[in-house]
Protein backbone atom coordinates (compact mmCIF):
# COMPACT_ATOMS: atom_id res chain seq x y z
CA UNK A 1 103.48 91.66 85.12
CA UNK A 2 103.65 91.01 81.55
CA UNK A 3 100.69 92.11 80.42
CA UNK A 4 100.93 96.16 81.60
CA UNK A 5 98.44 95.83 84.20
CA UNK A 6 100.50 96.90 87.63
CA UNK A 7 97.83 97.93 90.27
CA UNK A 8 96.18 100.98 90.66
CA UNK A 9 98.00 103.14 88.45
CA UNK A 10 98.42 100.55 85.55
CA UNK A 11 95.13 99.99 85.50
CA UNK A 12 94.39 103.34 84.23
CA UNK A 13 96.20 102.91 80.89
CA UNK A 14 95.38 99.34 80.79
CA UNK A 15 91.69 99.76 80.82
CA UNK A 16 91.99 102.35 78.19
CA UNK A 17 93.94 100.39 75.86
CA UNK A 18 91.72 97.36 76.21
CA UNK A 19 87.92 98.51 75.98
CA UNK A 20 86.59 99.45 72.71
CA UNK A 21 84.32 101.94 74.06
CA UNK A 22 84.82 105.66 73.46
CA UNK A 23 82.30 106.65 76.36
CA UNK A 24 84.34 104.14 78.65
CA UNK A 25 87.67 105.70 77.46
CA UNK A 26 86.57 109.17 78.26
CA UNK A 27 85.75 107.98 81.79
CA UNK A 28 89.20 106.74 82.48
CA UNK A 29 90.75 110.39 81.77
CA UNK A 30 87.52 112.30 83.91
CA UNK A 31 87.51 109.30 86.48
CA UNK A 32 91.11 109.34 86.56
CA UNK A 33 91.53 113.60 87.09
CA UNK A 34 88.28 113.23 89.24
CA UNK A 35 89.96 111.29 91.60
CA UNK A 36 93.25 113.10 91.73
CA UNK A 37 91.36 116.58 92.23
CA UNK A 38 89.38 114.71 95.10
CA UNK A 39 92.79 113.23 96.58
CA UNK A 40 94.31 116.09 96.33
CA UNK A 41 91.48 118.32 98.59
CA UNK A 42 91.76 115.25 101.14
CA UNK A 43 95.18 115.46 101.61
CA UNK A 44 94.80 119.46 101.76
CA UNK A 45 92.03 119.20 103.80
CA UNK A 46 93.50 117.12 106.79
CA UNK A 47 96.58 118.76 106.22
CA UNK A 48 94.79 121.83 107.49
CA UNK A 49 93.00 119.53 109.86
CA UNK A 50 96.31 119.20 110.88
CA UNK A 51 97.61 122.65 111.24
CA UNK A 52 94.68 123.50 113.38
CA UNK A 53 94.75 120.77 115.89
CA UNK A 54 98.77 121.09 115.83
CA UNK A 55 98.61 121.14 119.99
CA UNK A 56 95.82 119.13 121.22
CA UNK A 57 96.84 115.70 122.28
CA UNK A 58 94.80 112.56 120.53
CA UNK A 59 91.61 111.45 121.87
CA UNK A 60 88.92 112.44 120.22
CA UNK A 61 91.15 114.34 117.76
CA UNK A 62 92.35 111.21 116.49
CA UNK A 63 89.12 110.16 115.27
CA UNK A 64 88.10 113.13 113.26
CA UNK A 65 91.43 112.65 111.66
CA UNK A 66 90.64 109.31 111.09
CA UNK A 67 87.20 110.02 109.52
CA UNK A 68 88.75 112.37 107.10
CA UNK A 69 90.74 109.52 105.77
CA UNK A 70 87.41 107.47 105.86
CA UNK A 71 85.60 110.16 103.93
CA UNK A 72 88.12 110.34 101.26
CA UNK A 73 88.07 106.39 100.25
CA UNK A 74 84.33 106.72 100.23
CA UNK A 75 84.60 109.77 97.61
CA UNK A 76 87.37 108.55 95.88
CA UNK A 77 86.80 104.34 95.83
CA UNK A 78 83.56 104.30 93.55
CA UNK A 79 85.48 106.88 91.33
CA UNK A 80 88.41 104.68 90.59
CA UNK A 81 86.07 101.37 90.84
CA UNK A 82 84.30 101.47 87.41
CA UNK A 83 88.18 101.87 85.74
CA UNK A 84 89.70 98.90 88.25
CA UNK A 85 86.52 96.53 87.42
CA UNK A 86 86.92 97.18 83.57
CA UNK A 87 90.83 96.56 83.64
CA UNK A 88 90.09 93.33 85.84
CA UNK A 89 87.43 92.27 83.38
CA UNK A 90 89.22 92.47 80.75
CA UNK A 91 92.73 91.11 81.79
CA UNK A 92 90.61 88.00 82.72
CA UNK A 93 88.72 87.57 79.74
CA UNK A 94 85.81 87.29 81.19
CA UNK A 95 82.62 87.30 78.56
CA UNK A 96 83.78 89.85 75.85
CA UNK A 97 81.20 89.38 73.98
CA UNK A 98 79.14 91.86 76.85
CA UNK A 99 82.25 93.83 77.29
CA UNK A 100 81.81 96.68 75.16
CA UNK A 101 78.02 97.21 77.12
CA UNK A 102 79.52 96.32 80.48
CA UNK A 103 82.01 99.22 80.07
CA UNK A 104 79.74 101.49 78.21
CA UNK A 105 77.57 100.78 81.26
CA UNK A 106 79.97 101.05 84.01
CA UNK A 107 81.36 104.82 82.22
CA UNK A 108 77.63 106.25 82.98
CA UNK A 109 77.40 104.64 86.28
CA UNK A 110 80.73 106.22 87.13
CA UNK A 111 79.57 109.85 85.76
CA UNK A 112 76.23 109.01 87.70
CA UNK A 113 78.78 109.14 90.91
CA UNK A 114 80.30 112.00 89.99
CA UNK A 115 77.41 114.54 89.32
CA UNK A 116 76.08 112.89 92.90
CA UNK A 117 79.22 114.69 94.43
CA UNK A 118 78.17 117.58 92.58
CA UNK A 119 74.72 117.64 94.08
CA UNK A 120 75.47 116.65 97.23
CA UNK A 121 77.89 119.38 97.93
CA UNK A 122 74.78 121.58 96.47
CA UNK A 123 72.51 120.12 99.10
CA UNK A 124 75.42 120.39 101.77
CA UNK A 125 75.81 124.29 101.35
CA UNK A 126 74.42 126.08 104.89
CA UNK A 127 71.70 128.59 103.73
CA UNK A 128 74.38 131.42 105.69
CA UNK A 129 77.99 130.42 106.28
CA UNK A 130 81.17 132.58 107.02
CA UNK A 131 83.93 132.94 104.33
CA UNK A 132 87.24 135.20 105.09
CA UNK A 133 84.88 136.84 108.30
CA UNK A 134 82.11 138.17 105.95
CA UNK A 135 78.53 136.74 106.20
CA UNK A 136 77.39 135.24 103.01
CA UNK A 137 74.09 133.97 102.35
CA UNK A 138 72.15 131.93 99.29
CA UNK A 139 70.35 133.79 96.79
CA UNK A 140 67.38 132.77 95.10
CA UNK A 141 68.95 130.59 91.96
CA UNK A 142 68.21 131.66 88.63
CA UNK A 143 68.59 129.91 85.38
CA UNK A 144 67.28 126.79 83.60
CA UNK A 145 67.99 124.49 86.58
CA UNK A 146 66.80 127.49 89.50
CA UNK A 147 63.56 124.99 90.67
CA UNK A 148 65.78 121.81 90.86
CA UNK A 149 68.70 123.92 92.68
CA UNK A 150 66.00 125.73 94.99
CA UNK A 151 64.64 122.22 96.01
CA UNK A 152 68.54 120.77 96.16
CA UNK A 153 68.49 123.60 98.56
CA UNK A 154 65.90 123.41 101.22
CA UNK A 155 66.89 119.92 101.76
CA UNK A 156 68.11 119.22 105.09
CA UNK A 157 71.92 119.04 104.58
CA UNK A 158 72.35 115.29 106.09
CA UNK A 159 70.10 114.64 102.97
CA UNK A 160 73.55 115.19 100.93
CA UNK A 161 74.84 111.10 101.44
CA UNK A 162 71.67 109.62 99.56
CA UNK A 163 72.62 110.89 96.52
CA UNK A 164 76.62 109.56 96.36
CA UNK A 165 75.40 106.16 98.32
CA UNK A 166 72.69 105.94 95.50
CA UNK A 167 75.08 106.85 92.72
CA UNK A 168 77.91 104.29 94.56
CA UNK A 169 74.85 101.12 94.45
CA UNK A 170 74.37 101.90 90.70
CA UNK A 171 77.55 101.22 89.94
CA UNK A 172 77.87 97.77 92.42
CA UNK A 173 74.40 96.85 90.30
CA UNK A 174 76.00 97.35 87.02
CA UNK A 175 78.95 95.31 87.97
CA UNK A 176 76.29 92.90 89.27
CA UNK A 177 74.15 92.48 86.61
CA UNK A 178 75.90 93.08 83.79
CA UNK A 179 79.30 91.37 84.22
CA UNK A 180 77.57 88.18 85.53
C-alpha cells in the first residue's frame, strides 16, 4: 500500500509514526515485545504440549491443542488491539482532533491489560506446586504490596480470568467511547 501501513506488522511502525503521543508511542514498543514474549511461550508451550502427547492419537488431545491456540489469541489479541485500532484510526482520518486523547487513552488501557496478565498469573499460582521434583510452597509475601499479593493469593485460582476479561472490556470501552 502506499501509505506504509501493510497488516499486522506495518501497523506497528505506522502507528508510531502517526500519533503524537509519547505515552502511545511507548506502548507500541512494550505492546509490541509484550506480544512477541507471549507468542513466543505459546508456541513453546504447545510445542511441549506436543512433545508430550507425541503418541496418543487425536480425540480429546486435539482439543487441548486446540485450546492452547485459543488461549494464546485471547492473551495476545487485546495486546496488539490498542496498536491495530490507533494505526486504523489514523490511516482513516477519522476525528484527529480526539486523536491524541484516543491514543493516550487506548496506551493505558493497553498497560491496564498487561499488568492484568501480571496479576492473574499471581492469582493462578497453586499455594504448593512441583518444580524439577521438589515441593515448593508460597511464603508469606513481604514488601510494600505483601496485603494486596496475600489477598491476590487466597483467591480461588479460576478467579485469575476476571482480571484480563476486565482489563480486555476497558480497552473495547475506550475504543467505544472515545473514537466515536
Amino acid at each position: 500500500m502506499a501509505d506504509g501501513y501493510r497488516g499486522l506488522f506495518g501497523a506497528f511502525p505506522y502507528a508510531f509514526g502517526r500519533t503524537d503521543s509519547r505515552l502511545f508511542k511507548s506502548y507500541v514498543v512494550v505492546g509490541g515485545l509484550a506480544a512477541t514474549v507471549l507468542s513466543l511461550f505459546v508456541a513453546l508451550s504447545l510445542v511441549v504440549l506436543f512433545g508430550q502427547t507425541a503418541g496418543v492419537q487425536g480425540g480429546s488431545l486435539t482439543l487441548s491443542r486446540a485450546f492452547y491456540i485459543v488461549v494464546g489469541l485471547f492473551l495476545v489479541a487485546p495486546v496488539l488491539a490498542p496498536v491495530l485500532l490507533v494505526a486504523r484510526r489514523h490511516r482513516r482520518g477519522l476525528a484527529p482532533d480526539a486523536g491524541v486523547r484516543y491514543d493516550q487513552l487506548l496506551a493505558v488501557a493497553g498497560y491496564v491489560f498487561i499488568a492484568s496478565l501480571y496479576v492473574a498469573l499471581v492469582i493462578s499460582i497453586p499455594e504448593c506446586f512441583t518444580l524439577d521434583g521438589e515441593q515448593v510452597c508460597q511464603g508469606q509475601p513481604t514488601g510494600l504490596f505483601a496485603p494486596v499479593i496475600a489477598v491476590l493469593y487466597a483467591l480461588p485460582q479460576l478467579a485469575a480470568l476476571l482480571p484480563p476479561a476486565l482489563a480486555g472490556a476497558l480497552i473495547w470501552v475506550v475504543h467505544r467511547v472515545v473514537g466515536e
